[in-house]
PDB file of N, CA and C in Angstrom:
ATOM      1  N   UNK A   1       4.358  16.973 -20.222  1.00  0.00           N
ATOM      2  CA  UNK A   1       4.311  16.057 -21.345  1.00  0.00           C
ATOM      3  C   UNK A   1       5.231  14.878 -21.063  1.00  0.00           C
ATOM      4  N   UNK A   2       4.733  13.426 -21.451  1.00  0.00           N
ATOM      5  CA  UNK A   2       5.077  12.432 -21.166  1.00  0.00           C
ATOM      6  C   UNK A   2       7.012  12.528 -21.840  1.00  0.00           C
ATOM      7  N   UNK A   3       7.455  11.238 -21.731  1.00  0.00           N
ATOM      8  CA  UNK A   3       8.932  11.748 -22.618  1.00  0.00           C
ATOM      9  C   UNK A   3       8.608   9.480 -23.371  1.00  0.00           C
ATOM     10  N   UNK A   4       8.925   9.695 -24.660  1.00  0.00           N
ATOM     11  CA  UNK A   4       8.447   8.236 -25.306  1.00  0.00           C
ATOM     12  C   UNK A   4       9.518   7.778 -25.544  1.00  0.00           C
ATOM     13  N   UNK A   5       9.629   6.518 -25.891  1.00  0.00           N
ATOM     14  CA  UNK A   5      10.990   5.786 -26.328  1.00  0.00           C
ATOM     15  C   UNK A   5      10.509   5.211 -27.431  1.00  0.00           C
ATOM     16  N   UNK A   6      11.474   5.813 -28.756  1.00  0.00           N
ATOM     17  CA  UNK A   6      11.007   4.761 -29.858  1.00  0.00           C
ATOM     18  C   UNK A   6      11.883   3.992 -30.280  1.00  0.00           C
ATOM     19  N   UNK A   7      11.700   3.109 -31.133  1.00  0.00           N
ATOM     20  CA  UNK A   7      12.630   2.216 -32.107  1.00  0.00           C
ATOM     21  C   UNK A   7      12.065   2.280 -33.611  1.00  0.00           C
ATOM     22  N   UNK A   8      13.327   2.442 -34.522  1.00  0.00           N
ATOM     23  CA  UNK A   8      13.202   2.348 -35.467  1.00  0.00           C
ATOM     24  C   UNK A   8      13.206   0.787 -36.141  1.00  0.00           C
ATOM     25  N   UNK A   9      12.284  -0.352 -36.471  1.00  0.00           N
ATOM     26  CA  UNK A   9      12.421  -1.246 -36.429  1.00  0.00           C
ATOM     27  C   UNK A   9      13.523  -1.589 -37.837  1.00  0.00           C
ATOM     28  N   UNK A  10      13.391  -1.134 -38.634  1.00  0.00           N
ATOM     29  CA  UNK A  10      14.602  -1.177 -40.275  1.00  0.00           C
ATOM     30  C   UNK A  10      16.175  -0.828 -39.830  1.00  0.00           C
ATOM     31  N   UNK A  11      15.745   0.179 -38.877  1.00  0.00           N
ATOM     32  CA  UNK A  11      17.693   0.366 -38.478  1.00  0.00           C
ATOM     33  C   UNK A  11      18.035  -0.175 -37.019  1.00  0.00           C
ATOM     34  N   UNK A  12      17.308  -0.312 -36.221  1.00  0.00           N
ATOM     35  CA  UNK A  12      17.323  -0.667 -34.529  1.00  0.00           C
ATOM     36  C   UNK A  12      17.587   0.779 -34.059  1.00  0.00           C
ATOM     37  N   UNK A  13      17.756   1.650 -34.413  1.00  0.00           N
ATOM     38  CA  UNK A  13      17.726   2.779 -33.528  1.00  0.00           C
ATOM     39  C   UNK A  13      16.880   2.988 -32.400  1.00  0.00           C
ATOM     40  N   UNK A  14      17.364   3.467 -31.470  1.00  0.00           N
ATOM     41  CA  UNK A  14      16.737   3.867 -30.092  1.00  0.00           C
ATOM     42  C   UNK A  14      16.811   5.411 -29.935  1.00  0.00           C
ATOM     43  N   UNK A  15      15.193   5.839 -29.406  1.00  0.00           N
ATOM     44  CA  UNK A  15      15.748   7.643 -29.321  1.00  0.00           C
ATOM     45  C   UNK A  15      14.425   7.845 -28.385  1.00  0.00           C
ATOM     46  N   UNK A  16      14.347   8.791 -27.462  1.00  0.00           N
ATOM     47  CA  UNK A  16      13.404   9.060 -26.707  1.00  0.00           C
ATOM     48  C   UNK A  16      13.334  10.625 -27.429  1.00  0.00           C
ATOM     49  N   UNK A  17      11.356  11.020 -26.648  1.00  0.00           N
ATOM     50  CA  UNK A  17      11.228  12.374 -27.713  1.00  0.00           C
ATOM     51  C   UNK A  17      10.515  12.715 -26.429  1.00  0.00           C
ATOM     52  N   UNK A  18      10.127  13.831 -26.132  1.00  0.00           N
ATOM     53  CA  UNK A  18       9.270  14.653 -25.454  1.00  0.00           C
ATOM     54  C   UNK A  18       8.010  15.508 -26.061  1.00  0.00           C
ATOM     55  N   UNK A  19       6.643  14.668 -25.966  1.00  0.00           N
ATOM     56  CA  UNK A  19       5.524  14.994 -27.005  1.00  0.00           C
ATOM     57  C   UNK A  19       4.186  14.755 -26.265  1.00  0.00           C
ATOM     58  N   UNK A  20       3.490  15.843 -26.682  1.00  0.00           N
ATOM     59  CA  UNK A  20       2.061  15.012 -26.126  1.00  0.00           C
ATOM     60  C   UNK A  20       1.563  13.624 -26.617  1.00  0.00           C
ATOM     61  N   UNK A  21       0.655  13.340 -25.914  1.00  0.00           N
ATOM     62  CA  UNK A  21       0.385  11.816 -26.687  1.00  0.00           C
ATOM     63  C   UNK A  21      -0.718  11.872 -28.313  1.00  0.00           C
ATOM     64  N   UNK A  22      -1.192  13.108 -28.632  1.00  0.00           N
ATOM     65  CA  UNK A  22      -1.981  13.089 -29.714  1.00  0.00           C
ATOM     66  C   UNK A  22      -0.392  13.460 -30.874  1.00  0.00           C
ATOM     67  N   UNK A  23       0.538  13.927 -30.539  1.00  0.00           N
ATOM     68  CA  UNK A  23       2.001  13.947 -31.220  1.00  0.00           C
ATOM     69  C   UNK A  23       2.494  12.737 -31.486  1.00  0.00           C
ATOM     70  N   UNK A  24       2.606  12.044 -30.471  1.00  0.00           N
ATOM     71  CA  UNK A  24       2.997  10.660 -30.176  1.00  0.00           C
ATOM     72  C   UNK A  24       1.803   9.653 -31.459  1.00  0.00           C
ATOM     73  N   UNK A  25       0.458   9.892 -31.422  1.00  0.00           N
ATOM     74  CA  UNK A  25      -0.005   9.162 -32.278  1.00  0.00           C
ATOM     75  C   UNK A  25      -0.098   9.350 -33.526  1.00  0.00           C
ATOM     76  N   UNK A  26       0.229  11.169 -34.318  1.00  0.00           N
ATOM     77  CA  UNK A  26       0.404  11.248 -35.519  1.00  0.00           C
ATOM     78  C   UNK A  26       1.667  11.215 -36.026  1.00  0.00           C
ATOM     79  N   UNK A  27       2.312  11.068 -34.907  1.00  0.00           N
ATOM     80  CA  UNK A  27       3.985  10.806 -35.610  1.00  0.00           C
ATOM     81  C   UNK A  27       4.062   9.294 -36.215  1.00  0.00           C
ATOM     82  N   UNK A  28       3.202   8.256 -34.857  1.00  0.00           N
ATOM     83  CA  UNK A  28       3.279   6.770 -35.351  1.00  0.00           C
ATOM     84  C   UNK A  28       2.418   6.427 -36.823  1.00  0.00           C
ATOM     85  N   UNK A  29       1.236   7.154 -36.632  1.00  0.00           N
ATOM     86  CA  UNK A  29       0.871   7.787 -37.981  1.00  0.00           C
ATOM     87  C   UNK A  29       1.256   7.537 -39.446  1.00  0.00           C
ATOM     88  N   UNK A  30       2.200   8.297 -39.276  1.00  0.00           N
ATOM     89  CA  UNK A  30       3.036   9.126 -40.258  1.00  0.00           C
ATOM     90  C   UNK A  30       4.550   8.087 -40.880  1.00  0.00           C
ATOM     91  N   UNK A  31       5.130   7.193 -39.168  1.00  0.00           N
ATOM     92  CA  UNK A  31       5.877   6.597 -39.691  1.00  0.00           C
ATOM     93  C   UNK A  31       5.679   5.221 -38.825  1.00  0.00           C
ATOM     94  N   UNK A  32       5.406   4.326 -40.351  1.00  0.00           N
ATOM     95  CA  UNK A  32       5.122   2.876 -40.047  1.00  0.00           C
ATOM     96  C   UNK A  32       6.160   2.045 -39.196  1.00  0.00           C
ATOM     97  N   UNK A  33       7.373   2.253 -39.726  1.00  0.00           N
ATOM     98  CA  UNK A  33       8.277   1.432 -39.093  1.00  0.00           C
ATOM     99  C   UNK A  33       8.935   1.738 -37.745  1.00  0.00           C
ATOM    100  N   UNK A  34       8.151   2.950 -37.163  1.00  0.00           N
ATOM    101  CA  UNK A  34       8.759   2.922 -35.714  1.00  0.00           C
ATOM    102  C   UNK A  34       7.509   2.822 -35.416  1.00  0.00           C
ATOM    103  N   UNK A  35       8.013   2.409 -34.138  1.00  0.00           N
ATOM    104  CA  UNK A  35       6.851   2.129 -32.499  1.00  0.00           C
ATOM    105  C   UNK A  35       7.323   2.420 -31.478  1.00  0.00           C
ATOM    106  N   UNK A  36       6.937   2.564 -30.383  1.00  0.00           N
ATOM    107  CA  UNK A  36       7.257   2.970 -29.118  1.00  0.00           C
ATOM    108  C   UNK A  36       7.566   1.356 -28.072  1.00  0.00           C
ATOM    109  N   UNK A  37       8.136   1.821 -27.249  1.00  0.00           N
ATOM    110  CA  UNK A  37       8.980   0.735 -26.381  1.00  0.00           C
ATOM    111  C   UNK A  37       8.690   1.311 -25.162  1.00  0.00           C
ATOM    112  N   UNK A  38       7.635   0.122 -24.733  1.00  0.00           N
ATOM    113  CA  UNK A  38       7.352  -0.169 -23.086  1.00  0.00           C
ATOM    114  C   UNK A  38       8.320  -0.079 -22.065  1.00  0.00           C
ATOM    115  N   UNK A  39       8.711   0.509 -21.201  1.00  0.00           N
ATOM    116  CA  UNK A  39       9.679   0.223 -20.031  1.00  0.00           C
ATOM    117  C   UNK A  39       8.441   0.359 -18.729  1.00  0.00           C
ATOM    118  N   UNK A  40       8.862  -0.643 -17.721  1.00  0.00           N
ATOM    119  CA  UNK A  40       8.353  -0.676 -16.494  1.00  0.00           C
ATOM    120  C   UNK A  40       8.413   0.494 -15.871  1.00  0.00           C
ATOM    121  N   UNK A  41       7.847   1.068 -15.069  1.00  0.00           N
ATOM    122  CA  UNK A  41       7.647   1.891 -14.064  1.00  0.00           C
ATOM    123  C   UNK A  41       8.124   1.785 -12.782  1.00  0.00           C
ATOM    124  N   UNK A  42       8.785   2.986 -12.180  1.00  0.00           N
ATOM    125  CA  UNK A  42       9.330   2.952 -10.830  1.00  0.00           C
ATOM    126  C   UNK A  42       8.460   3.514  -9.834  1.00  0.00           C
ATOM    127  N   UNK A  43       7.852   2.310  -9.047  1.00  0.00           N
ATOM    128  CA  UNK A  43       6.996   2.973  -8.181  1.00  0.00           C
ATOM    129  C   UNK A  43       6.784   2.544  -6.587  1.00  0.00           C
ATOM    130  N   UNK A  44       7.174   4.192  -5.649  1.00  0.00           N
ATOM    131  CA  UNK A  44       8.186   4.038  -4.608  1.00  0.00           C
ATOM    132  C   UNK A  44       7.008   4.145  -3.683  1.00  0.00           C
ATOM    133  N   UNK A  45       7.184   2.783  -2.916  1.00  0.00           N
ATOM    134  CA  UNK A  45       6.201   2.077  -1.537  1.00  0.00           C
ATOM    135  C   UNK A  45       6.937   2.098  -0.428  1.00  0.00           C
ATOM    136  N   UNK A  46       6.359   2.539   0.549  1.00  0.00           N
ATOM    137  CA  UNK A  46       6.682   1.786   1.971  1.00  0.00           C
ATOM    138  C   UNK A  46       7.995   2.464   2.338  1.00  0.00           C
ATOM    139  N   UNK A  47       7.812   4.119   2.006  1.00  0.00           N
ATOM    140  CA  UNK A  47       8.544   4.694   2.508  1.00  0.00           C
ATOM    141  C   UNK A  47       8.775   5.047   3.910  1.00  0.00           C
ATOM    142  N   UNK A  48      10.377   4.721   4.156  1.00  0.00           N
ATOM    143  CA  UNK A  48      10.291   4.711   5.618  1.00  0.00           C
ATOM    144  C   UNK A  48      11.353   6.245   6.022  1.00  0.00           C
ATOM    145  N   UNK A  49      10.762   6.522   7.420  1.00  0.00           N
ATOM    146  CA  UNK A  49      11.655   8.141   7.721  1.00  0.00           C
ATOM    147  C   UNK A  49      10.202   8.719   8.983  1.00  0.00           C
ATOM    148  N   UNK A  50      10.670   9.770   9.370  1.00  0.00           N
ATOM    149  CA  UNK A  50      10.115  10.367  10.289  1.00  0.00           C
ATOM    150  C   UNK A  50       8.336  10.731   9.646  1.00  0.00           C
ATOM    151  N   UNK A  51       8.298  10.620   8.456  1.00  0.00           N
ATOM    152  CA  UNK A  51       7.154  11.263   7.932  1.00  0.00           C
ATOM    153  C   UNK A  51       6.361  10.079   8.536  1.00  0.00           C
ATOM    154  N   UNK A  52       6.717   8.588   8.022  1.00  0.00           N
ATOM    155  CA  UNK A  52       6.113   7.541   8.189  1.00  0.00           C
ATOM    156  C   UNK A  52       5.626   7.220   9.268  1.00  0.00           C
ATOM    157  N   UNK A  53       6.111   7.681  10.298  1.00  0.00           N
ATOM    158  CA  UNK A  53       5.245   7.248  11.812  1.00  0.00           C
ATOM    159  C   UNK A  53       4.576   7.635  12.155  1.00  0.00           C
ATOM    160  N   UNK A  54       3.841   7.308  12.845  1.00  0.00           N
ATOM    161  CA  UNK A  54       2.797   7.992  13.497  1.00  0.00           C
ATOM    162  C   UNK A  54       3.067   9.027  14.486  1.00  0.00           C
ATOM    163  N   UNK A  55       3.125  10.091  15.035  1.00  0.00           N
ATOM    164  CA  UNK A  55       3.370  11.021  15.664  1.00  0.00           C
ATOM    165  C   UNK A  55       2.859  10.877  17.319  1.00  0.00           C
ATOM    166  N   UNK A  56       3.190  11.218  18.378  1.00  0.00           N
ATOM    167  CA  UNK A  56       2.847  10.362  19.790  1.00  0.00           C
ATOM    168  C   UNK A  56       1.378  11.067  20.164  1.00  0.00           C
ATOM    169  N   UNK A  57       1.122  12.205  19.489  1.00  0.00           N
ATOM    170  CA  UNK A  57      -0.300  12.537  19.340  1.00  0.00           C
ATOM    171  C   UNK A  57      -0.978  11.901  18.882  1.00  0.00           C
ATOM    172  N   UNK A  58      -1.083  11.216  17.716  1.00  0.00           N
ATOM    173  CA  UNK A  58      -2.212  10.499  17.271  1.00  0.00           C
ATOM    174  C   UNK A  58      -1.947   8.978  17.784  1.00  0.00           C
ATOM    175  N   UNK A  59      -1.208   8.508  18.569  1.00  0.00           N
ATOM    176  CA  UNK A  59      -0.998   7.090  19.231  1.00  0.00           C
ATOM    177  C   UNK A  59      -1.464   7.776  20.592  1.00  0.00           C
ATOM    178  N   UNK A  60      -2.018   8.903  21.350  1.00  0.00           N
ATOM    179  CA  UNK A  60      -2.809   9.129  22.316  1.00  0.00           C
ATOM    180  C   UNK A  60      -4.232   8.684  21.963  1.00  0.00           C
ATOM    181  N   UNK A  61      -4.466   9.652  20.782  1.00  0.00           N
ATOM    182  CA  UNK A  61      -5.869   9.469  20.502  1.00  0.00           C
ATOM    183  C   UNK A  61      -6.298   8.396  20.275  1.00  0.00           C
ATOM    184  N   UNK A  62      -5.653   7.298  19.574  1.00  0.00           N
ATOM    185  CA  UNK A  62      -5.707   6.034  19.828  1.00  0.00           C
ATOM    186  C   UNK A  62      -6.088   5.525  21.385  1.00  0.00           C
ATOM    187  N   UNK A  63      -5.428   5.752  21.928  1.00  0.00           N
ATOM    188  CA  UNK A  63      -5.430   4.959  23.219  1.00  0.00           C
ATOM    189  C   UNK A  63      -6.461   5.523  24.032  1.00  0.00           C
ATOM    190  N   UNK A  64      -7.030   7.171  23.728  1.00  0.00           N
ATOM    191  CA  UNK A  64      -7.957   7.302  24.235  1.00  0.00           C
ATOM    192  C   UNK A  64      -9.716   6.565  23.521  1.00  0.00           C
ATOM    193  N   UNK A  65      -9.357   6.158  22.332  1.00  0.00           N
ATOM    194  CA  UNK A  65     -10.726   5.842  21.440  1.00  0.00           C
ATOM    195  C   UNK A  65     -10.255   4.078  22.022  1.00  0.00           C
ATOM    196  N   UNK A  66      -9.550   3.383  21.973  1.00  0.00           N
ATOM    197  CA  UNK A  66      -9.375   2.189  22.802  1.00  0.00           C
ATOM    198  C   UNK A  66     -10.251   2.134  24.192  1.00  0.00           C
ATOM    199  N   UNK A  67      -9.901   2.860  24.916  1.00  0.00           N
ATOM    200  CA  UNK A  67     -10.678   3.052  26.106  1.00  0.00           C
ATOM    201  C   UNK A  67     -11.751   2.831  26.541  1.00  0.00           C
ATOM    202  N   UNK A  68     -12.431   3.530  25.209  1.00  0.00           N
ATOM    203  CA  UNK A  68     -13.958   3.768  24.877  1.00  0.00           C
ATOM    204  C   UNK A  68     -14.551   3.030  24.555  1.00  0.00           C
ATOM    205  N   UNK A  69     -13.576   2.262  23.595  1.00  0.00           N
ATOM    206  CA  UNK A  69     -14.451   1.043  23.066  1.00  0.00           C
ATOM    207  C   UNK A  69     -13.232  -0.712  23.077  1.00  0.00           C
ATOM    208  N   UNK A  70     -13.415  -0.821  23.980  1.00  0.00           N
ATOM    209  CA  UNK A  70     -11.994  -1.901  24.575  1.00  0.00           C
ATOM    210  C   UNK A  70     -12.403  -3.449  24.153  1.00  0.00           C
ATOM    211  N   UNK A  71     -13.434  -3.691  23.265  1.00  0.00           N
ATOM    212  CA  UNK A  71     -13.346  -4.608  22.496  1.00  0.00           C
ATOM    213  C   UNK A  71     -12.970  -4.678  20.995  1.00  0.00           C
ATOM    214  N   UNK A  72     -12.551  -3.274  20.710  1.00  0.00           N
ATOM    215  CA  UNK A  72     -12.416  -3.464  19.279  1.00  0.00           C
ATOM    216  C   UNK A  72     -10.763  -3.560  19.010  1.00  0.00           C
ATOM    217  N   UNK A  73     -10.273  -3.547  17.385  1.00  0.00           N
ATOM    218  CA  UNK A  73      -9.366  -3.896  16.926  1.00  0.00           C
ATOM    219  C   UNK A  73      -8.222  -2.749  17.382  1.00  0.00           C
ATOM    220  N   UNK A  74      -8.723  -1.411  17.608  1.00  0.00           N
ATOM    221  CA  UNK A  74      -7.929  -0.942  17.940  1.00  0.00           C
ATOM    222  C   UNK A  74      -7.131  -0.835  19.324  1.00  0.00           C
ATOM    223  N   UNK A  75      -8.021  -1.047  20.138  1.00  0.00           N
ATOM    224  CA  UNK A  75      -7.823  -1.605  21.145  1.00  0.00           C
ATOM    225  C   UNK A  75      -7.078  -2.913  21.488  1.00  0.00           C
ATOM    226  N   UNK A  76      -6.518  -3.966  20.892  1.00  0.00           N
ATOM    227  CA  UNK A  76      -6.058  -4.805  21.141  1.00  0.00           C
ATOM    228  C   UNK A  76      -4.843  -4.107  20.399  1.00  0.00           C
ATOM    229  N   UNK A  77      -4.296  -3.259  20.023  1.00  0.00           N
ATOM    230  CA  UNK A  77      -3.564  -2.614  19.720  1.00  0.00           C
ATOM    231  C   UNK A  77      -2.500  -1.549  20.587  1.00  0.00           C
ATOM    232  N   UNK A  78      -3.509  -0.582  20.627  1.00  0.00           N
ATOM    233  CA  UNK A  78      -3.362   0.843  21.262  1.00  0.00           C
ATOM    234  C   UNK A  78      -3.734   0.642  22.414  1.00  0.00           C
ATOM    235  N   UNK A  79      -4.836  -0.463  23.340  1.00  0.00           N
ATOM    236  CA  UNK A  79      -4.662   0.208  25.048  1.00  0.00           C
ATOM    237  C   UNK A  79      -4.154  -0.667  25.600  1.00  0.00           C
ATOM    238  N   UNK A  80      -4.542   0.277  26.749  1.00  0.00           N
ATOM    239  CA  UNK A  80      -4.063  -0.102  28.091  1.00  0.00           C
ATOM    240  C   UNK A  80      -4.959  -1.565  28.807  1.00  0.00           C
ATOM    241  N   UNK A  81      -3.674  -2.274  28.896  1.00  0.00           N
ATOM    242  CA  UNK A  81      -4.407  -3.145  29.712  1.00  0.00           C
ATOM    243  C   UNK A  81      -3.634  -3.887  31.579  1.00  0.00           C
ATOM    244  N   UNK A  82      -4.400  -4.196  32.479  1.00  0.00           N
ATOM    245  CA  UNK A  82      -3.678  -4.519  33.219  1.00  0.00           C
ATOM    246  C   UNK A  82      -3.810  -6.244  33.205  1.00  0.00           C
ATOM    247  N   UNK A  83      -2.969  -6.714  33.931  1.00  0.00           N
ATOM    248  CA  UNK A  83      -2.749  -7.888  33.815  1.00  0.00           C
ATOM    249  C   UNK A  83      -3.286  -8.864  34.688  1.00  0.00           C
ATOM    250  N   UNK A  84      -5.010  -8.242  34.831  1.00  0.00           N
ATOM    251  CA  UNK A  84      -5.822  -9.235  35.133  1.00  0.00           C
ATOM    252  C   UNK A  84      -6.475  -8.963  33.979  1.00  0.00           C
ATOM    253  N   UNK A  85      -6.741  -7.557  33.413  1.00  0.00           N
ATOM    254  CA  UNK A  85      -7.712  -7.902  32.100  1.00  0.00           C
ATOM    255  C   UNK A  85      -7.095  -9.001  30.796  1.00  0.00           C
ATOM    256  N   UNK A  86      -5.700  -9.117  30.828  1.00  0.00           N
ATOM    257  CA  UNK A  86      -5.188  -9.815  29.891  1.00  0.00           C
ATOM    258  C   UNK A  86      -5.190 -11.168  30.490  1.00  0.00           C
ATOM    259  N   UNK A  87      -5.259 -11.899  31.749  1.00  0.00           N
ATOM    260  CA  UNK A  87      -5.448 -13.204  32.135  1.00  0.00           C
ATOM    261  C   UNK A  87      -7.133 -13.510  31.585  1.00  0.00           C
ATOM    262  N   UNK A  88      -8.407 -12.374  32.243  1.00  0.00           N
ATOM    263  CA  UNK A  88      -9.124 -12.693  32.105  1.00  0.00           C
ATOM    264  C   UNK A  88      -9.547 -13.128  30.371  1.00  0.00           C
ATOM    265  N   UNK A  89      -8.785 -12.367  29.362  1.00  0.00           N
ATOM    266  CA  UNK A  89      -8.864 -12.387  28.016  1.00  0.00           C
ATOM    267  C   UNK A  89      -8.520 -13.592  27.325  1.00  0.00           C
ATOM    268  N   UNK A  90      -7.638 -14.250  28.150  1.00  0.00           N
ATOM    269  CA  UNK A  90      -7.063 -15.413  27.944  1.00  0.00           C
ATOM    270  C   UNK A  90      -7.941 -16.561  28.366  1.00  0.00           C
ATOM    271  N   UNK A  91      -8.481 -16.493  29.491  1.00  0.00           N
ATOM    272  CA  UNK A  91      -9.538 -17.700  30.200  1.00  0.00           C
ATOM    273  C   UNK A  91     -10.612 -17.367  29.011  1.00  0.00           C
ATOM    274  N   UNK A  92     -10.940 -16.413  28.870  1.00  0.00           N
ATOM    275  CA  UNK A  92     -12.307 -16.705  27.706  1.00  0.00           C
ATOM    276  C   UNK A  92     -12.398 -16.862  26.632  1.00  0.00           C
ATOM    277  N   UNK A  93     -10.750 -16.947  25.875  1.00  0.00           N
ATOM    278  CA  UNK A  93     -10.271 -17.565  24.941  1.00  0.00           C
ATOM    279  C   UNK A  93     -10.052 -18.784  24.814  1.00  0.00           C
ATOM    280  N   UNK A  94      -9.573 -19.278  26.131  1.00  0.00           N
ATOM    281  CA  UNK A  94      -9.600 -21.251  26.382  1.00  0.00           C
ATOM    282  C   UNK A  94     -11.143 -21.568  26.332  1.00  0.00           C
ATOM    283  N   UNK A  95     -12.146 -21.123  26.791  1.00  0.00           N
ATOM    284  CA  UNK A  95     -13.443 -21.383  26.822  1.00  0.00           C
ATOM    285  C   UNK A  95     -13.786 -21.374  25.668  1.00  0.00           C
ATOM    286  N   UNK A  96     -13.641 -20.422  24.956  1.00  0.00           N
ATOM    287  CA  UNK A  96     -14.494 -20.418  24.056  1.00  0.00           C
ATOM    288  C   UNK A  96     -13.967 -21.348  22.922  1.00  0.00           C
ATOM    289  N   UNK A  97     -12.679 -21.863  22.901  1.00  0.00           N
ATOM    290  CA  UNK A  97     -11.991 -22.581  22.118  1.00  0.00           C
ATOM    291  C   UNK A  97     -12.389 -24.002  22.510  1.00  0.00           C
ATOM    292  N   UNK A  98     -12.898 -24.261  24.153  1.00  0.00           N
ATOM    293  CA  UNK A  98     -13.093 -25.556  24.212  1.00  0.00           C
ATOM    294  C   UNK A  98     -14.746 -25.521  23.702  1.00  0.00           C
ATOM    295  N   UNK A  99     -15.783 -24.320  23.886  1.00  0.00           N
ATOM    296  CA  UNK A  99     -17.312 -24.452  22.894  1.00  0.00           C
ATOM    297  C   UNK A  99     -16.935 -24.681  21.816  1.00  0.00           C
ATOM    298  N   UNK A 100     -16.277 -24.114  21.094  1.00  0.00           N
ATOM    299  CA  UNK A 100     -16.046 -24.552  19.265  1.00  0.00           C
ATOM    300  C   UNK A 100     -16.020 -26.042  19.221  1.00  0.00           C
ATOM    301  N   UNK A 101     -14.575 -26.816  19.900  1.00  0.00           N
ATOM    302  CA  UNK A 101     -14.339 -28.179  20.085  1.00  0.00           C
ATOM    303  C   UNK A 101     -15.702 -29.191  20.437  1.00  0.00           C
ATOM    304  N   UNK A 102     -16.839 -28.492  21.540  1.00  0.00           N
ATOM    305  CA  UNK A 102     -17.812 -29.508  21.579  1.00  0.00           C
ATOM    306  C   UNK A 102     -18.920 -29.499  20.995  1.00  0.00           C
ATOM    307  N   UNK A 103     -18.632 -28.110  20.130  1.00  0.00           N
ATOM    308  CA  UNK A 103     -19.749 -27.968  18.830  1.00  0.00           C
ATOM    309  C   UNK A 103     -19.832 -28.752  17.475  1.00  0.00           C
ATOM    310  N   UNK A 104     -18.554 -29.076  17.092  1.00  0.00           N
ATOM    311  CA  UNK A 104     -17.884 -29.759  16.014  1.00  0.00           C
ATOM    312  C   UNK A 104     -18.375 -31.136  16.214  1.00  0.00           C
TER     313      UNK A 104
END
């Protein structure tokens, strides 16, 4: 069960209750001059620690599905390349950058 924060709007009182929410709506119900009070939410991203990484097993399997398919995204990632395939990657990147230029 949720836990609510109310205010008494006639006195300013503040009090949190622990209720289901069909409690929560016959209590407001019942008494006009309180309401409940919004607070933001804490919500925990981009946790970092040993859980978060990737494990050197699944950065194999990577590099073996790279392999396989060595034009895709993962692959410009995860493989292996030697350093004529990365010159040659580069010359057909100037090329193809100078077709765009005489297409325009």
């Amino acid at each position: 069960m949720p836990t609510y924060t109310f205010e008494n709007r006639k006195s300013g009182k503040i009090w949190d209750e622990l209720m289901s929410i069909s409690e929560m709506e016959e209590y407001l119900a019942k008494n006009k001059d309180v309401h409940t009070l919004i607070h933001k939410v804490n919500i925990v991203s981009g946790v970092q620690g040993i859980s978060y990484k990737n494990d050197q097993g699944m950065k194999e399997v990577f590099q073996k599905i790279s392999e396989k398919h060595p034009t895709s995204a993962l692959a410009q990632q995860y493989g292996k390349k030697t350093i004529k395939q990365v010159k040659t990657e580069q010359v057909i990147a100037k090329h193809r950058a100078r077709q765009r230029a005489k297409t325009k």
